[in-house]
N, C-alpha and C. Protein backbone atom coordinates (compact mmCIF):
# COMPACT_ATOMS: atom_id res chain seq x y z
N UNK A 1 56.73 22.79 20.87
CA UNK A 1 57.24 21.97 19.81
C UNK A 1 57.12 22.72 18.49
N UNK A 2 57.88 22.69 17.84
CA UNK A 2 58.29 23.54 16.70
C UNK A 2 58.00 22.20 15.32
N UNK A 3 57.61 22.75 14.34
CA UNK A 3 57.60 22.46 13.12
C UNK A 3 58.41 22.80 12.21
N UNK A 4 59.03 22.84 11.07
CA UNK A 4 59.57 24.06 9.75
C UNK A 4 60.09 22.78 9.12
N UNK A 5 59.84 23.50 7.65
CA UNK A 5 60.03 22.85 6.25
C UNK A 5 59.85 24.08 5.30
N UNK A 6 60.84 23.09 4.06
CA UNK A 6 61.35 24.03 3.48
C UNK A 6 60.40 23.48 1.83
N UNK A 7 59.86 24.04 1.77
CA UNK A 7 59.20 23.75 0.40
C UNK A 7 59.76 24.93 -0.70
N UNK A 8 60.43 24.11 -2.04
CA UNK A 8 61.14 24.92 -2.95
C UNK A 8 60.33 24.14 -4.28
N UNK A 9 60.13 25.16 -5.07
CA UNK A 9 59.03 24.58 -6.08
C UNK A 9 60.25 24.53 -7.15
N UNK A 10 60.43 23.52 -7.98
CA UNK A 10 61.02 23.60 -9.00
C UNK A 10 59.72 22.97 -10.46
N UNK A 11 60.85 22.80 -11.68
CA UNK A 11 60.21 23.09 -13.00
C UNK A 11 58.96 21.42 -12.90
N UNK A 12 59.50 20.68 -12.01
CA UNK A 12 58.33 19.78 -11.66
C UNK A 12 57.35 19.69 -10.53
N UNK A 13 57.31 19.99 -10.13
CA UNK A 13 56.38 21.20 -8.61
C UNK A 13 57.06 21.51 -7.49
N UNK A 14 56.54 21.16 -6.33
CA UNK A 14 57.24 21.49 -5.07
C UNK A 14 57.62 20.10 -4.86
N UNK A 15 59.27 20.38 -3.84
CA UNK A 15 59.13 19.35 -3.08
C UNK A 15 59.42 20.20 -1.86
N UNK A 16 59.32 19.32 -0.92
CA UNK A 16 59.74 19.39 1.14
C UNK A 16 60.53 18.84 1.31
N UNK A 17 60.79 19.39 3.06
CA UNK A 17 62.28 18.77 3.26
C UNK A 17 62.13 19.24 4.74
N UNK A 18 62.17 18.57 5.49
CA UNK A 18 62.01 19.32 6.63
C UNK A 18 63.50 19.83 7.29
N UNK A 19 63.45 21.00 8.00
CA UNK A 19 64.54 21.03 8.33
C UNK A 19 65.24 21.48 9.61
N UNK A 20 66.10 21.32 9.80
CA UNK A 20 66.53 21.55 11.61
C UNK A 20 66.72 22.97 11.42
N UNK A 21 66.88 24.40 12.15
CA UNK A 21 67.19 25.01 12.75
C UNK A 21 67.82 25.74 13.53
N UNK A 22 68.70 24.29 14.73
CA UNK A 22 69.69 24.76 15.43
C UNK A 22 70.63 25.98 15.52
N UNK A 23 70.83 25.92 14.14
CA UNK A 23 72.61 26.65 13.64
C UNK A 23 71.79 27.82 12.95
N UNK A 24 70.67 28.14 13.03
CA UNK A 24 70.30 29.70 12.55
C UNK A 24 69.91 30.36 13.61
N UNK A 25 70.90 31.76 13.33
CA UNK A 25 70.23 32.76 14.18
C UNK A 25 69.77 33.89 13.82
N UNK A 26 70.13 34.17 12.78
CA UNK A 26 68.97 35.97 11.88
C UNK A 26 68.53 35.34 10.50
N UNK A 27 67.76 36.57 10.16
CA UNK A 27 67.35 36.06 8.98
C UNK A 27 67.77 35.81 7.80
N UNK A 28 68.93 36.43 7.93
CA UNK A 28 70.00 36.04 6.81
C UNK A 28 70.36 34.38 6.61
N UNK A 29 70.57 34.33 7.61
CA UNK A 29 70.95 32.82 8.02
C UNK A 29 69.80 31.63 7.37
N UNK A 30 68.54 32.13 7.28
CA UNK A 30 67.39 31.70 6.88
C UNK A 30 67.14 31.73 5.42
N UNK A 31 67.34 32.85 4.91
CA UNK A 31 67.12 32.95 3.70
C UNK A 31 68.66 31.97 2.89
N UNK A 32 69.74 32.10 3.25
CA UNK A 32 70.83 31.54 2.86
C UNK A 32 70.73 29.81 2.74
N UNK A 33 69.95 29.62 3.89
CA UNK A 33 69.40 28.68 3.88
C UNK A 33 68.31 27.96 2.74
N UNK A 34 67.20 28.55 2.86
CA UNK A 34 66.42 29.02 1.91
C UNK A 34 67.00 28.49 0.41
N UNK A 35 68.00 29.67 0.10
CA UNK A 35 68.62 29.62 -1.49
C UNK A 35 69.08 28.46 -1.66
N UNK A 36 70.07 27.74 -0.37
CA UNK A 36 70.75 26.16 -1.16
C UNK A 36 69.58 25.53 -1.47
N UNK A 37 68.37 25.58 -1.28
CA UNK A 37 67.39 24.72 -1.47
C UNK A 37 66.87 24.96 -3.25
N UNK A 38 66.89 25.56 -3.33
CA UNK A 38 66.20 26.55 -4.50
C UNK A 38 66.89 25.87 -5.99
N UNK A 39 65.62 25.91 -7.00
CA UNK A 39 65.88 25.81 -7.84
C UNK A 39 66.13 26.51 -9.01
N UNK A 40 67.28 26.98 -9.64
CA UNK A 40 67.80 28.07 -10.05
C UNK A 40 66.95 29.36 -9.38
N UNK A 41 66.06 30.37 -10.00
CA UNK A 41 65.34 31.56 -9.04
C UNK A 41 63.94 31.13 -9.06
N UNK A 42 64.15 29.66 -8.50
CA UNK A 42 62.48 30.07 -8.17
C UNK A 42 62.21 30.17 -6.86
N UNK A 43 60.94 30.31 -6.31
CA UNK A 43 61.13 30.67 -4.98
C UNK A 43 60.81 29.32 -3.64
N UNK A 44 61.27 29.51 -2.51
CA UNK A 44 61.37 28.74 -1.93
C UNK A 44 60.69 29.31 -0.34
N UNK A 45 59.86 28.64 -0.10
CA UNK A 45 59.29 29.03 1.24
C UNK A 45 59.82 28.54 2.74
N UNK A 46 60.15 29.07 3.55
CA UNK A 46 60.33 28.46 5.18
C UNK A 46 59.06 28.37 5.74
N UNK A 47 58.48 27.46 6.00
CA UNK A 47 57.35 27.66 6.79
C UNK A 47 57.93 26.81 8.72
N UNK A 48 57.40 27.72 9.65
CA UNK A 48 57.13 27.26 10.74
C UNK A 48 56.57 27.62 11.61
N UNK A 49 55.45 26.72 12.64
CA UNK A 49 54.60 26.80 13.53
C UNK A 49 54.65 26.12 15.07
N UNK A 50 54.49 26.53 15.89
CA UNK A 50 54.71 26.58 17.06
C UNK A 50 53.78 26.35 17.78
N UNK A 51 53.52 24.46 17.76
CA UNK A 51 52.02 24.46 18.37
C UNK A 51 51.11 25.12 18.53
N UNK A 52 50.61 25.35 17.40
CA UNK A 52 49.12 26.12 17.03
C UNK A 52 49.19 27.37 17.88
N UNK A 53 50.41 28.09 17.93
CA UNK A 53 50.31 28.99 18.70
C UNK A 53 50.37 30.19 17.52
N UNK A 54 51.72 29.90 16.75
CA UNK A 54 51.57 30.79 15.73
C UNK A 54 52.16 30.14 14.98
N UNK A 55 52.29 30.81 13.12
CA UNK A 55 53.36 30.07 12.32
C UNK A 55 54.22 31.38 11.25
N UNK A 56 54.77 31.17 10.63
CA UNK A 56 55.52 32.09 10.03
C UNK A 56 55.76 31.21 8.94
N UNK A 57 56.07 32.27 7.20
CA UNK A 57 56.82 31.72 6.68
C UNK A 57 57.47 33.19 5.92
N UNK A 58 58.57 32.01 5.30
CA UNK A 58 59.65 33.28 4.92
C UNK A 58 59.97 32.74 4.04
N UNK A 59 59.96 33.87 2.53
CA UNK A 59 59.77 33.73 1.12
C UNK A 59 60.91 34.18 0.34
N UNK A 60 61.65 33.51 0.10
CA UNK A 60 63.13 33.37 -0.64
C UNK A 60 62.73 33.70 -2.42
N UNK A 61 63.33 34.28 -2.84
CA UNK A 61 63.09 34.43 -4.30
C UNK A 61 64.42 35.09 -5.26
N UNK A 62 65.66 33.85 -4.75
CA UNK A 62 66.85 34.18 -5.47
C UNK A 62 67.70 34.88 -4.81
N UNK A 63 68.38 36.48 -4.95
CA UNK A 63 69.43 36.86 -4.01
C UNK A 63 68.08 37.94 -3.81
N UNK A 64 66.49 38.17 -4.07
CA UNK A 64 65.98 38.74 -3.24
C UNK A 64 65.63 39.14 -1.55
N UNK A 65 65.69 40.07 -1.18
CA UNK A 65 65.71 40.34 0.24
C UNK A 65 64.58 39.12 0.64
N UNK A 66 64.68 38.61 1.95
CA UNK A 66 63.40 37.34 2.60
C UNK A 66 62.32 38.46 3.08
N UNK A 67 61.10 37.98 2.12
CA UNK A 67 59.80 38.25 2.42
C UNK A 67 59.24 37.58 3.84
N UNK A 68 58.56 38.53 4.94
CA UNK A 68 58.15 37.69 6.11
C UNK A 68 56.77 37.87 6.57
N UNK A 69 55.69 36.95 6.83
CA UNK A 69 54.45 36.58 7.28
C UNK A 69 54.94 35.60 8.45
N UNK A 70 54.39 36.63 9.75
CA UNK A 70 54.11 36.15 10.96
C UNK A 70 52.55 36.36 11.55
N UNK A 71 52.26 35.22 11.92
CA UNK A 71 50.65 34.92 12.13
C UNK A 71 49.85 36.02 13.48
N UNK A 72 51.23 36.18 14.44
CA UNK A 72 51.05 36.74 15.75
C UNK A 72 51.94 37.18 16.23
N UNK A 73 52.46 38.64 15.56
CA UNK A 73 54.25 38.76 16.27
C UNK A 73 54.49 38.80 17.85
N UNK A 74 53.48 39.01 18.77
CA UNK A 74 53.97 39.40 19.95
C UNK A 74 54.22 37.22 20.75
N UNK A 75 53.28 37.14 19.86
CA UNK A 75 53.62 35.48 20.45
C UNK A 75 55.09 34.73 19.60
N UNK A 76 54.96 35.33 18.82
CA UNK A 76 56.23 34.38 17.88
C UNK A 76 57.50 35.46 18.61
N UNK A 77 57.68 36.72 19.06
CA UNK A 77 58.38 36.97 19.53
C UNK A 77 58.78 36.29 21.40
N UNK A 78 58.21 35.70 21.57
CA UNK A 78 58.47 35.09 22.63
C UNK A 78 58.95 32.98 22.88
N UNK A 79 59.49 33.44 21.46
CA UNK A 79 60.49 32.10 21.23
C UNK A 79 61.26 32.34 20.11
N UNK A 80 62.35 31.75 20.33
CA UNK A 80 63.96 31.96 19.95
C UNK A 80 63.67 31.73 18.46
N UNK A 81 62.73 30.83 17.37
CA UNK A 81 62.52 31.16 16.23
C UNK A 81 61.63 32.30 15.48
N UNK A 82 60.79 32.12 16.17
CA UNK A 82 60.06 33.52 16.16
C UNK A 82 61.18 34.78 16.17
N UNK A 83 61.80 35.16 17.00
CA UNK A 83 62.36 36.02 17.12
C UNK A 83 63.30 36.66 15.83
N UNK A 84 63.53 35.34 15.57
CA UNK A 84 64.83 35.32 14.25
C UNK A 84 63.70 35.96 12.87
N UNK A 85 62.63 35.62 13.27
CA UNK A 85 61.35 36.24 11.85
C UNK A 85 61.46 37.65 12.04
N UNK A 86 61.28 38.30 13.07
CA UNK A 86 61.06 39.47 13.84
C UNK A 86 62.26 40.20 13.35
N UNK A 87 62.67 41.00 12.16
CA UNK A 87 63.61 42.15 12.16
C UNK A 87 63.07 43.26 12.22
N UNK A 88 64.25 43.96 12.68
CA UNK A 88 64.38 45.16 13.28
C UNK A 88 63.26 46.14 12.32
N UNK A 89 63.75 45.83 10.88
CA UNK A 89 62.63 46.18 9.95
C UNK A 89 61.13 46.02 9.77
N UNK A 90 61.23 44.93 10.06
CA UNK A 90 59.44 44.12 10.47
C UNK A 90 59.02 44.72 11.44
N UNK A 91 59.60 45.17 12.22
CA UNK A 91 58.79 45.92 13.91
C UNK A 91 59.45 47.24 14.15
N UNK A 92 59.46 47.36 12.89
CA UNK A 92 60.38 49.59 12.56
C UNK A 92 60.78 49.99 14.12
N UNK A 93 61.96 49.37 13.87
CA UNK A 93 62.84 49.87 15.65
C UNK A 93 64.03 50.00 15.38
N UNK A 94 64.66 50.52 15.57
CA UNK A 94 65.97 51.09 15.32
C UNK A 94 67.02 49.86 15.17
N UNK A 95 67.91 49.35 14.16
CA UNK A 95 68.81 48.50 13.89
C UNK A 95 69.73 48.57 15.56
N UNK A 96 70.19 47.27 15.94
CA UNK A 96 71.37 47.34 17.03
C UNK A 96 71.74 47.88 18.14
N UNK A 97 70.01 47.88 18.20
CA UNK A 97 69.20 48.51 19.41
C UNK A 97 69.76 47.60 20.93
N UNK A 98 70.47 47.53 21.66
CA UNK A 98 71.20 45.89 22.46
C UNK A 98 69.81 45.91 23.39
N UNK A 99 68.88 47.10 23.75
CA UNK A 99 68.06 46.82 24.73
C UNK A 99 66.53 47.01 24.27
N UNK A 100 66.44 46.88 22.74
CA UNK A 100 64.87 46.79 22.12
C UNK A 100 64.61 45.12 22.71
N UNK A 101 65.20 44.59 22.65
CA UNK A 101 64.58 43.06 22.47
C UNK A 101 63.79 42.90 23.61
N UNK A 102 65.12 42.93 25.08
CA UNK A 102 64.69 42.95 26.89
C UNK A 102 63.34 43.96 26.95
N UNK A 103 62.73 44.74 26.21
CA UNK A 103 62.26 46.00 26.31
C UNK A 103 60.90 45.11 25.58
N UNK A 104 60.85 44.43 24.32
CA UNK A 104 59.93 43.25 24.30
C UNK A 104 59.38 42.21 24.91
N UNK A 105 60.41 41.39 25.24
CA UNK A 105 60.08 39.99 25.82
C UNK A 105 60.78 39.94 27.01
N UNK A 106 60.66 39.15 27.84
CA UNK A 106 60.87 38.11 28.64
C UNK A 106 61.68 36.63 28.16
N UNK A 107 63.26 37.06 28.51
CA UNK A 107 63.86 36.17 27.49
C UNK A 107 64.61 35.51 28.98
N UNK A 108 64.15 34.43 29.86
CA UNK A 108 64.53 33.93 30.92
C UNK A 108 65.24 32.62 30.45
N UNK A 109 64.55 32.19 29.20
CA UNK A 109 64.76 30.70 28.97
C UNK A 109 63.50 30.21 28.82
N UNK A 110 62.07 30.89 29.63
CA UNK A 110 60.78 30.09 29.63
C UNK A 110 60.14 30.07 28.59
N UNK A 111 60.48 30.77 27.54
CA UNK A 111 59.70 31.85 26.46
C UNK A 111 57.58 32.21 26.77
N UNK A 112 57.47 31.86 28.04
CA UNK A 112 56.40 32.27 28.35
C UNK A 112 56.35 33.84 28.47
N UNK A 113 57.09 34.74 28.32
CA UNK A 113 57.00 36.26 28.73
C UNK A 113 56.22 36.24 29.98
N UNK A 114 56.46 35.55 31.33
CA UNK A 114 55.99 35.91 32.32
C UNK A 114 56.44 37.19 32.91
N UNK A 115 55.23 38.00 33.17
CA UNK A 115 55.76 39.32 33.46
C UNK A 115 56.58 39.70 35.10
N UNK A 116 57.45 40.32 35.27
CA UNK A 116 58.17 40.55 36.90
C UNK A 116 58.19 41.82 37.14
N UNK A 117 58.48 41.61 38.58
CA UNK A 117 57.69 42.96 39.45
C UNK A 117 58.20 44.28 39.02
N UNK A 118 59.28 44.38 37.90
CA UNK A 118 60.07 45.93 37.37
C UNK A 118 58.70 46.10 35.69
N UNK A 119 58.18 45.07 35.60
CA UNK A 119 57.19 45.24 33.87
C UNK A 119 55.98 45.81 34.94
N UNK A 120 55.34 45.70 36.11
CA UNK A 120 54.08 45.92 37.01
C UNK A 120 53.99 47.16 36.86
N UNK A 121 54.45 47.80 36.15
CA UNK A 121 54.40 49.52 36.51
C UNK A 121 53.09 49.92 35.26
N UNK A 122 53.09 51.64 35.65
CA UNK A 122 51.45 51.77 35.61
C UNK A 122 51.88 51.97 33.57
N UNK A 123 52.99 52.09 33.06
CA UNK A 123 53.00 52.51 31.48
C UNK A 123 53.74 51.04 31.13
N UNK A 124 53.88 50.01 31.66
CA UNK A 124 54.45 48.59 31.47
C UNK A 124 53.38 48.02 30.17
N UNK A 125 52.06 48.05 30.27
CA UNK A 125 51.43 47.43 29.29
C UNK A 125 51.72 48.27 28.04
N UNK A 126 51.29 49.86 28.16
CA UNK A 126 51.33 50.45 26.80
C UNK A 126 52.40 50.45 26.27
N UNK A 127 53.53 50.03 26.96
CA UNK A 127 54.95 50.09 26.24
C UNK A 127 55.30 48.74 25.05
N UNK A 128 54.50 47.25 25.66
CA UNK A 128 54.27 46.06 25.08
C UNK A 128 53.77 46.16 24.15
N UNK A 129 52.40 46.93 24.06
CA UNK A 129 51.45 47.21 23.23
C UNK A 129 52.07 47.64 22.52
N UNK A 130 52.37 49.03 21.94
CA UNK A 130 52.83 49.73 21.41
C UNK A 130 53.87 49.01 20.15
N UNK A 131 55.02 48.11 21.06
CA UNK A 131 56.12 47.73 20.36
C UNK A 131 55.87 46.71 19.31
N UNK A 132 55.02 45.84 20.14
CA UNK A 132 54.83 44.54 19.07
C UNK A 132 53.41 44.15 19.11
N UNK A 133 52.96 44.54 17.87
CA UNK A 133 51.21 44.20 17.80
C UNK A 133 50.59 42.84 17.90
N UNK A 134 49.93 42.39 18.67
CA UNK A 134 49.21 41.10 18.90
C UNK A 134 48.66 40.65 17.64
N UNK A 135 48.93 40.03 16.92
CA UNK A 135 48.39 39.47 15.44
C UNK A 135 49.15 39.29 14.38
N UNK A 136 48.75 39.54 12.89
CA UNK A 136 49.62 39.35 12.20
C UNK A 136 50.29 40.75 11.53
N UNK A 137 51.91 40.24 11.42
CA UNK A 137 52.87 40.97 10.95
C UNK A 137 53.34 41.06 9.95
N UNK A 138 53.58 41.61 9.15
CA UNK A 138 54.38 40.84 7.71
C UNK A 138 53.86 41.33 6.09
N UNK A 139 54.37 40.58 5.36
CA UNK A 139 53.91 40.69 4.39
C UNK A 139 52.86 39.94 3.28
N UNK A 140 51.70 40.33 4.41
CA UNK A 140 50.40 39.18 3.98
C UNK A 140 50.32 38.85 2.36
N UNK A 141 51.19 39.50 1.79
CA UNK A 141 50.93 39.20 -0.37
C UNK A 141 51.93 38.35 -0.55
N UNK A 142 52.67 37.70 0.68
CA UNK A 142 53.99 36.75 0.15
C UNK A 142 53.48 35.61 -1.16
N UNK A 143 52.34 35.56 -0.72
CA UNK A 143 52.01 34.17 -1.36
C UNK A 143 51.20 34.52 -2.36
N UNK A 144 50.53 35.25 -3.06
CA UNK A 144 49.53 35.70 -3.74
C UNK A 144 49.63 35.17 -5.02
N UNK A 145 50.82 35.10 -5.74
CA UNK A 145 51.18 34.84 -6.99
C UNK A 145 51.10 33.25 -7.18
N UNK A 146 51.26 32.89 -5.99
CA UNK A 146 51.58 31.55 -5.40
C UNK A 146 50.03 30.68 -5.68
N UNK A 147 49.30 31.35 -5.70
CA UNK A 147 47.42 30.94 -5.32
C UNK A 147 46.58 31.20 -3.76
N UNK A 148 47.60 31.99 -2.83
CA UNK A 148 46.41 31.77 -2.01
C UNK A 148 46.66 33.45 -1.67
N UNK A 149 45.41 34.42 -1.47
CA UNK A 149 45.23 35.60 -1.16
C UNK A 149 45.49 35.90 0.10
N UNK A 150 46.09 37.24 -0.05
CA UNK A 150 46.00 37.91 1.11
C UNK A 150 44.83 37.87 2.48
N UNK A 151 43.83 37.88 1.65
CA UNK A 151 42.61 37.88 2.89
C UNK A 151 42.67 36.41 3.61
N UNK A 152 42.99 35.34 2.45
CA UNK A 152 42.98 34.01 3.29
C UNK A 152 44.26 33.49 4.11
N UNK A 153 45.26 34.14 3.72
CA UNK A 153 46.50 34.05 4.78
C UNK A 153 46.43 35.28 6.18
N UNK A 154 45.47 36.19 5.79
CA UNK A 154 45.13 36.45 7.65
C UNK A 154 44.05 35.74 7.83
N UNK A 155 43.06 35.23 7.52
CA UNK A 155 42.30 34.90 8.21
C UNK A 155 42.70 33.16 8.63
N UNK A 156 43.55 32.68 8.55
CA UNK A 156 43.92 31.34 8.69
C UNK A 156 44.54 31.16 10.08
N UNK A 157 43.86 30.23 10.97
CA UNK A 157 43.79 30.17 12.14
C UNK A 157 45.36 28.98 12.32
N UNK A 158 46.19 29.35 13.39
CA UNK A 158 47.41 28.78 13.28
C UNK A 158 47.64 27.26 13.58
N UNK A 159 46.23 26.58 14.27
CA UNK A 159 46.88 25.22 14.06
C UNK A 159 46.94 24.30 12.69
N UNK A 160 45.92 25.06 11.77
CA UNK A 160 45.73 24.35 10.18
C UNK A 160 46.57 25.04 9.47
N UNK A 161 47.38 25.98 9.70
CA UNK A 161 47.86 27.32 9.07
C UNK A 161 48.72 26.65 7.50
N UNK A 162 49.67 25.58 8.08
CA UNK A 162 50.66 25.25 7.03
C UNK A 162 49.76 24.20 5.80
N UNK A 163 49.12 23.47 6.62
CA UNK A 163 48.48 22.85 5.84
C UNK A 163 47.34 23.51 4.36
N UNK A 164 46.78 24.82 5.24
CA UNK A 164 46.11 25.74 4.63
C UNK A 164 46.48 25.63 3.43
N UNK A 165 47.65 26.96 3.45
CA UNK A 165 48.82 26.84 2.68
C UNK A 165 49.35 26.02 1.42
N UNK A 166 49.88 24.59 2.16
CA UNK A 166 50.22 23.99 0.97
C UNK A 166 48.82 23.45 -0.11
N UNK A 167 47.67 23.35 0.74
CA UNK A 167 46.70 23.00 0.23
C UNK A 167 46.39 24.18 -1.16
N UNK A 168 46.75 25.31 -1.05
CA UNK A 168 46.45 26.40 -1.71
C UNK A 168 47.45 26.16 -2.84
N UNK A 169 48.79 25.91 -2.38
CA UNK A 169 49.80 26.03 -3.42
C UNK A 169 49.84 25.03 -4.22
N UNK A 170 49.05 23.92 -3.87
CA UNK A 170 48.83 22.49 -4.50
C UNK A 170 50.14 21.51 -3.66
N UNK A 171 50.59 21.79 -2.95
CA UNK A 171 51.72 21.03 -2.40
C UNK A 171 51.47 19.96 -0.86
N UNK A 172 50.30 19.55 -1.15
CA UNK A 172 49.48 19.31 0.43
C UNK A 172 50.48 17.68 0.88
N UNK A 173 50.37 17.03 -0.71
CA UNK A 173 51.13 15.56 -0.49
C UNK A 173 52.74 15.76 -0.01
N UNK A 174 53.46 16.72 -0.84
CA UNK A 174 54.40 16.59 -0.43
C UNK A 174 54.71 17.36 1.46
N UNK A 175 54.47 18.51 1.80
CA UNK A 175 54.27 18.88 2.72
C UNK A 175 53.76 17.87 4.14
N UNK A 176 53.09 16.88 3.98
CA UNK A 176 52.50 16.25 4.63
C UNK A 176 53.33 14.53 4.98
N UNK A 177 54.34 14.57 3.64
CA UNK A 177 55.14 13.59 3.72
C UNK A 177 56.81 14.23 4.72
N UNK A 178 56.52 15.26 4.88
CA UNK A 178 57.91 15.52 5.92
C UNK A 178 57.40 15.92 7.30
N UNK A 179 56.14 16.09 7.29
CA UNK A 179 55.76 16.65 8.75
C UNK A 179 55.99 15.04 9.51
């Protein structure tokens, strides 16, 4: 079960909004998203979490490129939003790569990455390893300016993660009224 909301701070604080998903598939799509929300350039956050498995958010700041903090890329890469966090840039792999992704995950439909008898081989783990690091990814200073530090956005464990967060940014009421 998936979470995401879109918290955009304007000249009277933040508000939320929760929002569907469906119809995005890269991150462009996200950040574009993102901007209709936005109040003239201020910035606007995506936050989403994936039953305390992991959460991500992605930091809009006008026609700036989307800033990205993922909690656990090798887990958020093993579901279809996660994935969309995950650019080619974020995990330095070659743009339009058609067989980096299959070469990551286990994309059956289960998003469990259950492994099959062609991944059993004896360089199958170091190749996983290697590609997508177990933890966090990103750009842990998204939020810094925001009030909450770098050290406390890794160390924030993913089922309190969003709440953390808005608690930091002062946005806990509104955040809590769209979940």
């Amino acid at each position: 079960m998936y979470f995401a909301a879109l918290l955009a701070r304007t000249e009277d604080g933040w508000e939320a909004s929760d929002t569907e998903l469906d119809d995005v598939e890269t991150l462009a799509d996200l950040a574009d998203l993102a901007r209709e929300a936005a109040s003239e350039d201020e910035p606007v956050l995506l936050c989403i979490e994936q039953d305390g498995t992991w959460f991500g958010v992605v930091r809009v700041d006008g026609e700036d490129d989307p800033r990205v903090f993922v909690s656990d890329a090798a887990a958020a890469l093993r579901s279809s939003y996660g994935e969309i966090l995950l650019s080619d840039e974020l995990l330095d792999r070659e743009p339009d790569d058609p067989t980096a992704l299959d070469q990551l995950v286990d994309l059956d439909g289960t998003e469990d990455g259950e492994p099959t008898d062609e991944d059993d081989g004896p360089d199958a783990d170091a190749d996983d390893a290697s590609a997508v690091p177990a933890g966090p990814l990103g750009d842990a200073e998204l939020l810094t300016d925001l009030g909450m530090e770098e050290k406390d956005l890794l160390n924030l464990t993913s089922g309190d993660a969003l709440s953390s967060i808005a608690d930091a940014l002062g946005c806990t009421d509104v955040l809590e009224a769209v979940r």
